[in-house]
Protein backbone atom coordinates (compact mmCIF):
# COMPACT_ATOMS: atom_id res chain seq x y z
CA UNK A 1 9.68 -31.56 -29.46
CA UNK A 2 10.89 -32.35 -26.33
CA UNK A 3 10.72 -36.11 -25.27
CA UNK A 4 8.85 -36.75 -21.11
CA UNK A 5 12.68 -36.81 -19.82
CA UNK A 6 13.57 -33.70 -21.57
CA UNK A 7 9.97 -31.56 -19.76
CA UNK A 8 10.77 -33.44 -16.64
CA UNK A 9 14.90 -31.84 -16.91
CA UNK A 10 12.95 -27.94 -17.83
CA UNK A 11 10.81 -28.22 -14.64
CA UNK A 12 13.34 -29.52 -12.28
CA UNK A 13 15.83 -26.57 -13.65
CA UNK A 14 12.81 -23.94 -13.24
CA UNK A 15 12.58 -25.35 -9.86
CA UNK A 16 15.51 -24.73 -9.14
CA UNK A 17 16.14 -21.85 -10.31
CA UNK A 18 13.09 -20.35 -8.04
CA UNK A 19 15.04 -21.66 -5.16
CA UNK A 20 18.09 -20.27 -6.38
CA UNK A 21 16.37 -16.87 -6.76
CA UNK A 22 15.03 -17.13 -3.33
CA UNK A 23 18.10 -17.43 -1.62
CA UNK A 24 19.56 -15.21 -3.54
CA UNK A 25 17.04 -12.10 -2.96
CA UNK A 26 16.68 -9.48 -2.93
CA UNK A 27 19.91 -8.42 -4.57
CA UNK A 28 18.66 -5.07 -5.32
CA UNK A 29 15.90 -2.38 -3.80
CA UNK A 30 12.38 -3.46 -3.29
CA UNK A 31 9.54 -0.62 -4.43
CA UNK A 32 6.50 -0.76 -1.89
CA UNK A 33 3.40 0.77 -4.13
CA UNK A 34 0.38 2.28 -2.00
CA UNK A 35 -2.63 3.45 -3.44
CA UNK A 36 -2.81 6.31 -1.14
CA UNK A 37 -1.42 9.78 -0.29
CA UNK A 38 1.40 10.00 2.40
CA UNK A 39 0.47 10.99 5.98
CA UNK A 40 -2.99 8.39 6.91
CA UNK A 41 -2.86 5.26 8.57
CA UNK A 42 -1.88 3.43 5.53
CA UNK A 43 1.10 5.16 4.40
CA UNK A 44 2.12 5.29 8.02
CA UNK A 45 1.70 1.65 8.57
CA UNK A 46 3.44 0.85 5.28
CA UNK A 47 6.90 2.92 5.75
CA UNK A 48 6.73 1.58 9.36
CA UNK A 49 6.94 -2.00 8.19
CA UNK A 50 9.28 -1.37 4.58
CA UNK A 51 11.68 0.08 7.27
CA UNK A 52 11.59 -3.52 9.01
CA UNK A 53 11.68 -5.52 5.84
CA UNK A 54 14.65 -3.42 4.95
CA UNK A 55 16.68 -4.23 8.00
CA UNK A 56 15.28 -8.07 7.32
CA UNK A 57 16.36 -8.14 3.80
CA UNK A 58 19.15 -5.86 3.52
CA UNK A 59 18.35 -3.94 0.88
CA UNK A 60 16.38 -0.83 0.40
CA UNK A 61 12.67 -1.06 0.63
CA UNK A 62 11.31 2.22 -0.89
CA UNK A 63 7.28 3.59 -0.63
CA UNK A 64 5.98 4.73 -4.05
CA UNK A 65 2.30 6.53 -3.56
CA UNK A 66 0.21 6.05 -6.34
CA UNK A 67 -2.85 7.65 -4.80
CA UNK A 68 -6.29 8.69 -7.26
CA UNK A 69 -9.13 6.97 -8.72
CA UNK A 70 -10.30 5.74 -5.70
CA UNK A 71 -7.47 3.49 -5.22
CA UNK A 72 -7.48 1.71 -8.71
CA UNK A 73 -4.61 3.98 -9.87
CA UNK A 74 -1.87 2.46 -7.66
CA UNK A 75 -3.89 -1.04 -7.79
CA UNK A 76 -3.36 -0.40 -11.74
CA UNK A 77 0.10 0.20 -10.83
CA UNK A 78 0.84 -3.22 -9.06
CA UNK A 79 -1.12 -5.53 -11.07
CA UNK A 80 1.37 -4.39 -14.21
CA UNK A 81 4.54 -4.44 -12.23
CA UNK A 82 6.78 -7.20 -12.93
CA UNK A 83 6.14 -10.23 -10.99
CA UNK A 84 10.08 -10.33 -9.85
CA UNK A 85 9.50 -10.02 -6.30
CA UNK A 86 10.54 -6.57 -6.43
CA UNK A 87 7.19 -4.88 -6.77
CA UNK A 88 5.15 -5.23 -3.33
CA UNK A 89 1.77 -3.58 -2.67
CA UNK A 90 0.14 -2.48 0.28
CA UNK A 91 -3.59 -2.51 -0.67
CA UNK A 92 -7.07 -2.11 1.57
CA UNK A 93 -9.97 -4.13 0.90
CA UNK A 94 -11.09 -0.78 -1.19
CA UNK A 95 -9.31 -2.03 -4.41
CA UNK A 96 -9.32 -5.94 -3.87
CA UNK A 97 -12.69 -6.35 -2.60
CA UNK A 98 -15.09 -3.57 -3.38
CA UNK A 99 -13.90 -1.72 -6.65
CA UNK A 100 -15.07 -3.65 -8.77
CA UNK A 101 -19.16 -3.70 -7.55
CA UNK A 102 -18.58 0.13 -6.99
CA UNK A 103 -17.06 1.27 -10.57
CA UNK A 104 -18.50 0.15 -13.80
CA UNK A 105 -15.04 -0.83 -15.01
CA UNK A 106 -11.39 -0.88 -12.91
CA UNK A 107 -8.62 -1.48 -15.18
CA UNK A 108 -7.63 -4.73 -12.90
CA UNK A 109 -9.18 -8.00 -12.27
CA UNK A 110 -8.34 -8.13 -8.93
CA UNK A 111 -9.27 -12.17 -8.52
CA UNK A 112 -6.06 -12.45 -10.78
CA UNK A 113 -3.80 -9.57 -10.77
CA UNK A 114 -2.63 -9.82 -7.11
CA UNK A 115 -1.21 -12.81 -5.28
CA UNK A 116 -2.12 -12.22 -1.31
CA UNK A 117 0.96 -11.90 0.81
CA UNK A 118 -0.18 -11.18 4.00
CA UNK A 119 -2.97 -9.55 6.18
CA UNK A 120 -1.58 -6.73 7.69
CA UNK A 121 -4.10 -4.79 9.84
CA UNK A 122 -7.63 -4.40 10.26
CA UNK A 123 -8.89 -0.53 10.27
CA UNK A 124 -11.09 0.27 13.57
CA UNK A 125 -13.27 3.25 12.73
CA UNK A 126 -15.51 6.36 13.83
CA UNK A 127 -17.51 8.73 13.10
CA UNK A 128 -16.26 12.05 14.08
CA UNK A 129 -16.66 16.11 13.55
CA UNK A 130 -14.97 18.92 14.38
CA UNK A 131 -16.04 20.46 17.60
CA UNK A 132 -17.52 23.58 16.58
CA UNK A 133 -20.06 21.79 15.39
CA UNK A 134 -21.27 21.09 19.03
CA UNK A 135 -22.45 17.46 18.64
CA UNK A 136 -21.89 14.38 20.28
CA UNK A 137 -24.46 12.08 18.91
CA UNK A 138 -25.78 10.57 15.57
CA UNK A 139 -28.88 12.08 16.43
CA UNK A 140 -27.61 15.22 17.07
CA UNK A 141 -25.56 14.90 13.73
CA UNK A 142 -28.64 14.79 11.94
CA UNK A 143 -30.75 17.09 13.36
CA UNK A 144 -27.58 19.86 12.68
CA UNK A 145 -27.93 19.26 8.82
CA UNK A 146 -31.30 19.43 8.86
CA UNK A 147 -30.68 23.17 10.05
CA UNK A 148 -27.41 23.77 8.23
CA UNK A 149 -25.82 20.97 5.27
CA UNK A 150 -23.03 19.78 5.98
CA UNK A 151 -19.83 17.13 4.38
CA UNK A 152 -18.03 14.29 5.11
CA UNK A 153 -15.36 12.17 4.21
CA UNK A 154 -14.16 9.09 3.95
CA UNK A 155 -12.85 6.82 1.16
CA UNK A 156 -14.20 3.55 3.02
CA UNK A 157 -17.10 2.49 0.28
CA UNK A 158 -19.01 -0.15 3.34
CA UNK A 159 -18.81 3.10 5.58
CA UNK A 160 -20.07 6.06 2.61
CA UNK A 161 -22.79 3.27 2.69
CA UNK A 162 -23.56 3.44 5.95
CA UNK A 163 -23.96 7.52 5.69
CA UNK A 164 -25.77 7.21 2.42
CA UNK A 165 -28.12 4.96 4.55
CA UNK A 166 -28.08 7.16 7.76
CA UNK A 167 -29.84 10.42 4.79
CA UNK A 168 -32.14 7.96 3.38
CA UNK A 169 -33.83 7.32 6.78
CA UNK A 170 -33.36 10.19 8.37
CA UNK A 171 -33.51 13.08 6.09
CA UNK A 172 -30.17 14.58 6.89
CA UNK A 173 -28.43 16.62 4.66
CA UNK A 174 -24.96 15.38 4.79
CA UNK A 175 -22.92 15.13 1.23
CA UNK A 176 -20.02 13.25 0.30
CA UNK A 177 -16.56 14.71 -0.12
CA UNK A 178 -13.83 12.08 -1.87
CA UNK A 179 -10.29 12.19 -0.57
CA UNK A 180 -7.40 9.97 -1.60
CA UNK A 181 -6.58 9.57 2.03
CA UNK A 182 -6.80 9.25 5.59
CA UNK A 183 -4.40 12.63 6.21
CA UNK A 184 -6.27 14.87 3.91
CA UNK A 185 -9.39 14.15 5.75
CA UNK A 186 -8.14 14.94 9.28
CA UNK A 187 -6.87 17.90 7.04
CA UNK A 188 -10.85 18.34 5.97
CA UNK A 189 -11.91 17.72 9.30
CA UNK A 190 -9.67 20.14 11.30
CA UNK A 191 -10.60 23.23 8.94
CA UNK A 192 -13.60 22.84 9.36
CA UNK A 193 -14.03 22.44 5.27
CA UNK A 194 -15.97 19.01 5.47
CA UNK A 195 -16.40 18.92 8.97
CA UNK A 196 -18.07 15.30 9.45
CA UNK A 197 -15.37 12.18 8.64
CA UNK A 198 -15.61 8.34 8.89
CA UNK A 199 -12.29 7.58 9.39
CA UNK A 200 -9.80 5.24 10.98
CA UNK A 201 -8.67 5.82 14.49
CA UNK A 202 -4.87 5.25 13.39
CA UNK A 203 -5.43 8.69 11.67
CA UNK A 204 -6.39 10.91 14.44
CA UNK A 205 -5.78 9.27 17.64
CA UNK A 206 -3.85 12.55 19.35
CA UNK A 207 -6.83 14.61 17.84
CA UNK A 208 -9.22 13.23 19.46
CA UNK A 209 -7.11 13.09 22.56
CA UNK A 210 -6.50 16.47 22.22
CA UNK A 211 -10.48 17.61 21.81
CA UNK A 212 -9.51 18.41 18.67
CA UNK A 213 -11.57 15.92 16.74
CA UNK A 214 -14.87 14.97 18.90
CA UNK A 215 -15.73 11.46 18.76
CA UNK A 216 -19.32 10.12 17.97
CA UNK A 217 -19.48 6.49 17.08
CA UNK A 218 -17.07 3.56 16.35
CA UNK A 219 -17.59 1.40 14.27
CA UNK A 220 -16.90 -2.24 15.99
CA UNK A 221 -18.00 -4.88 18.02
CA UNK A 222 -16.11 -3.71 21.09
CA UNK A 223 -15.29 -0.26 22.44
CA UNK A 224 -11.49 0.62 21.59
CA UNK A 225 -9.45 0.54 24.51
CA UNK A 226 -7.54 3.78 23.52
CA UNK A 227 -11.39 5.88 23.86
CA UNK A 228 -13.49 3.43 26.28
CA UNK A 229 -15.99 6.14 26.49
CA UNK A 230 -17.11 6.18 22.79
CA UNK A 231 -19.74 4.19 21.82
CA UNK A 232 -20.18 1.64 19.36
CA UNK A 233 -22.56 1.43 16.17
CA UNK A 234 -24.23 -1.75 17.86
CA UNK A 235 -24.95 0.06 20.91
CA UNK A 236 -26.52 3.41 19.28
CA UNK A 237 -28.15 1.56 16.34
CA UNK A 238 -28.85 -1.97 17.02
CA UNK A 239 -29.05 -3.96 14.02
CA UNK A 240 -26.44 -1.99 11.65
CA UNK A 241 -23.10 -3.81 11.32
CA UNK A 242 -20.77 -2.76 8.91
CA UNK A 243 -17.24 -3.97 8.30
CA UNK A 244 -14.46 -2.78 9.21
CA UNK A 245 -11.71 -1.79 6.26
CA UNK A 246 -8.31 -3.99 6.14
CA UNK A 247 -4.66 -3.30 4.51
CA UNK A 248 -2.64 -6.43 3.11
CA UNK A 249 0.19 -7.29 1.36
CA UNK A 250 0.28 -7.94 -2.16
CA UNK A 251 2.82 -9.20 -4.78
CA UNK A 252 1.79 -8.89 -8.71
CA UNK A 253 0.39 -12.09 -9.99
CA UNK A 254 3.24 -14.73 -11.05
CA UNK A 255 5.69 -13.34 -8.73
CA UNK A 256 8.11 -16.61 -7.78
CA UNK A 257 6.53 -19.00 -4.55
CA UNK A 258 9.82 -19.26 -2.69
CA UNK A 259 9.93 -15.22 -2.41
CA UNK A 260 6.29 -14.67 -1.50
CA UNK A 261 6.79 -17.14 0.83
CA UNK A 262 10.30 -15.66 1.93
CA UNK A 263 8.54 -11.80 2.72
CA UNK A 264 5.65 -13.57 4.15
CA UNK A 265 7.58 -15.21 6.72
CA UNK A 266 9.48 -12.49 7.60
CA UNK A 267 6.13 -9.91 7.69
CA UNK A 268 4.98 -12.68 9.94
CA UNK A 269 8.32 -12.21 12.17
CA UNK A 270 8.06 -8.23 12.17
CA UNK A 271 4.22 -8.17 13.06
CA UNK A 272 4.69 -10.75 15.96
CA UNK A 273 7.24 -8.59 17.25
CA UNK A 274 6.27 -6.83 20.43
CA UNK A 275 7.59 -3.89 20.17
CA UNK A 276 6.13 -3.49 17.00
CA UNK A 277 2.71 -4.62 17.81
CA UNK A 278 2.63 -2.17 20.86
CA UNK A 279 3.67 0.71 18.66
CA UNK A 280 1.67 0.12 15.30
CA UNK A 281 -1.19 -1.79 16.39
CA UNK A 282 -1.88 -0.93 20.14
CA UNK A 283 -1.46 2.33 20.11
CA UNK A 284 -2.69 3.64 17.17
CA UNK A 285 -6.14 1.70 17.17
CA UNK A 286 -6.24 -1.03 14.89
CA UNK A 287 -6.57 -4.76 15.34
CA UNK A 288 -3.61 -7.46 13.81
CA UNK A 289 -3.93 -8.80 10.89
CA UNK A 290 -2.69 -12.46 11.71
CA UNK A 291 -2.82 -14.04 8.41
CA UNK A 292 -0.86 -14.96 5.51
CA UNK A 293 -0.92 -16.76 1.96
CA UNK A 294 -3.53 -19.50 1.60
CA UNK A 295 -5.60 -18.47 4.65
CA UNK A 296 -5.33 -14.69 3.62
CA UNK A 297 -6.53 -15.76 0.10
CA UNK A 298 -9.49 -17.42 1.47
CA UNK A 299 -10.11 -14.86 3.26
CA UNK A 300 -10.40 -12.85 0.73
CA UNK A 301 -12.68 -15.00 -1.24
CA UNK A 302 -15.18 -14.27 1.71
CA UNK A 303 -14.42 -10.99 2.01
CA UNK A 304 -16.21 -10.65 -1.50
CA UNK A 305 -18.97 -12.55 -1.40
CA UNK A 306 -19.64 -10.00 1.72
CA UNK A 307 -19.25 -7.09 -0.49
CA UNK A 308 -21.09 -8.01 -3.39
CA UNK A 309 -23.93 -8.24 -0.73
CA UNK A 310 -23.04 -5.23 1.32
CA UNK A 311 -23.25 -3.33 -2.33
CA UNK A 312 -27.04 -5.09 -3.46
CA UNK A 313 -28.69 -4.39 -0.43
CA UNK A 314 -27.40 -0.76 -0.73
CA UNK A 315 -28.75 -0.38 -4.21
CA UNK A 316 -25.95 1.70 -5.47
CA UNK A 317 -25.39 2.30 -8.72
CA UNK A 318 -21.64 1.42 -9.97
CA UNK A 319 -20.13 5.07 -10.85
């Protein structure tokens, strides 16, 4: 057994040697796991900012998609990497926050599997539909399926609430569509296959420059700068607030302080940059993230208490 002087010589060496390894990394490439397909918001956000962590940390910083199971696939994925520091995940509030009220099981704990990083971006979103469909307006929206059902997607569970709301009070026949992300919908959405999306703006911003996505609501305190003529939810349906959907970064649980704390500060660095903020955040419709480690876990902590409300007042039943 070792003797007080002997634990107090292990700790100081495994002390060390964290240090050490921080310094010292990364030595070899980084894998960036998203739980999504390639082409949304996401996926574009996360190659944009492995591309910046790669020039930071001069190594190579390479997306894996894990996309499927509405997100708890590649959230599987990270939470069984090895905590190294050369396993990062991008994850939305989807698999750390509301997965686990919306499934009966996730094969995750997500209180313990992921240790928060930094808050990368929050989503601003909208209800759109393709134009053929000739409407403008929720109530418009509604009164079309009454006449002729329609589908829409989105893989946002707050937002599939607020739809699964909108048919319980108004009648309108409007059915849900999963996709495992934000380019398959546009994909849905341009066809004309499931012609009604909530969706993030960062996924169809020259579409609905173009006319080729019509606008109807957004879903946000504040009209987005980049479409000042669509309305928000607060201003067409006073009393219905739902929040919007984030992206952070993750490391798998145990992954060494000094390294967490080494990609956080440089995340910080990239995200503050103004050049990148003008081209990832600015013009592509989504709001900074501004937080990292212990704030970004308590924010979190929040986050879920909001959630497990948001999901009993719905009365959904976990799939």
């Amino acid at each position: 057994m070792l003797s007080r002087v002997g634990w107090v010589g292990v700790a100081v060496s495994l002390a060390w040697g964290a240090a050490a390894s921080a310094q010292d990394y990364p030595a070899r490439p980084i894998k960036v796991i998203i739980p999504l397909a390639a082409g949304g918001g996401g996926d574009v956000f996360t190659r944009a900012i492995s591309d910046e962590l790669q020039k930071a940390l001069g190594q190579p910083v390479v997306v894996e998609n894990r996309p499927g199971g509405g997100q708890n696939i590649g959230a599987r994925a990270c939470a069984e990497s090895p905590p190294d520091g050369y396993t990062l995940c991008v994850l939305s509030s989807e698999p750390v926050v509301y997965n686990q009220f919306l499934f009966k099981s996730i094969p995750y704990v997500p209180e313990k599997d992921f240790d928060p990083v930094a808050l990368l971006f929050f989503n601003t979103l909208a209800l759109v539909a393709n134009p053929s469909l000739k409407v403008k307006t929720i109530d418009e929206l509604v009164a079309l399926s009454k006449r002729r059902p329609l589908s829409y997607g989105t893989f946002s569970f707050p937002l599939s609430q607020f739809m699964e709301k909108l048919k319980k009070e108004t009648g309108a026949d409007i059915v849900r569509v999963p996709f495992r992300g934000g380019g398959e919908v546009v994909t849905a959405v341009l066809s004309g296959s499931s012609p009604v999306a909530v969706l993030a703006l960062s996924n169809m911003v020259a579409q609905l420059r173009s006319g080729h996505i019509t606008g109807i609501v957004l879903f946000g305190k504040e009209r987005s700068p980049l479409f000042p003529d669509l309305p928000t939810l607060g201003e067409v349906r006073p009393g219905d607030d739902y929040p919007n959907t984030w992206f952070g970064l993750f490391a798998p649980t145990g992954t060494p302080k000094p390294i967490v704390r080494k990609v956080a500060g440089e995340v910080t660095r990239i995200v503050s940059n103004t050049d990148f903020r003008q081209r990832m955040f600015v013009e592509r419709g989504v709001e900074p993230g501004g937080m990292a480690l212990d704030e970004f876990a308590q924010f979190i902590v929040k986050d879920r208490k909001n959630a497990e409300r948001i999901f009993g007042e719905s009365g959904a039943i976990p799939q």
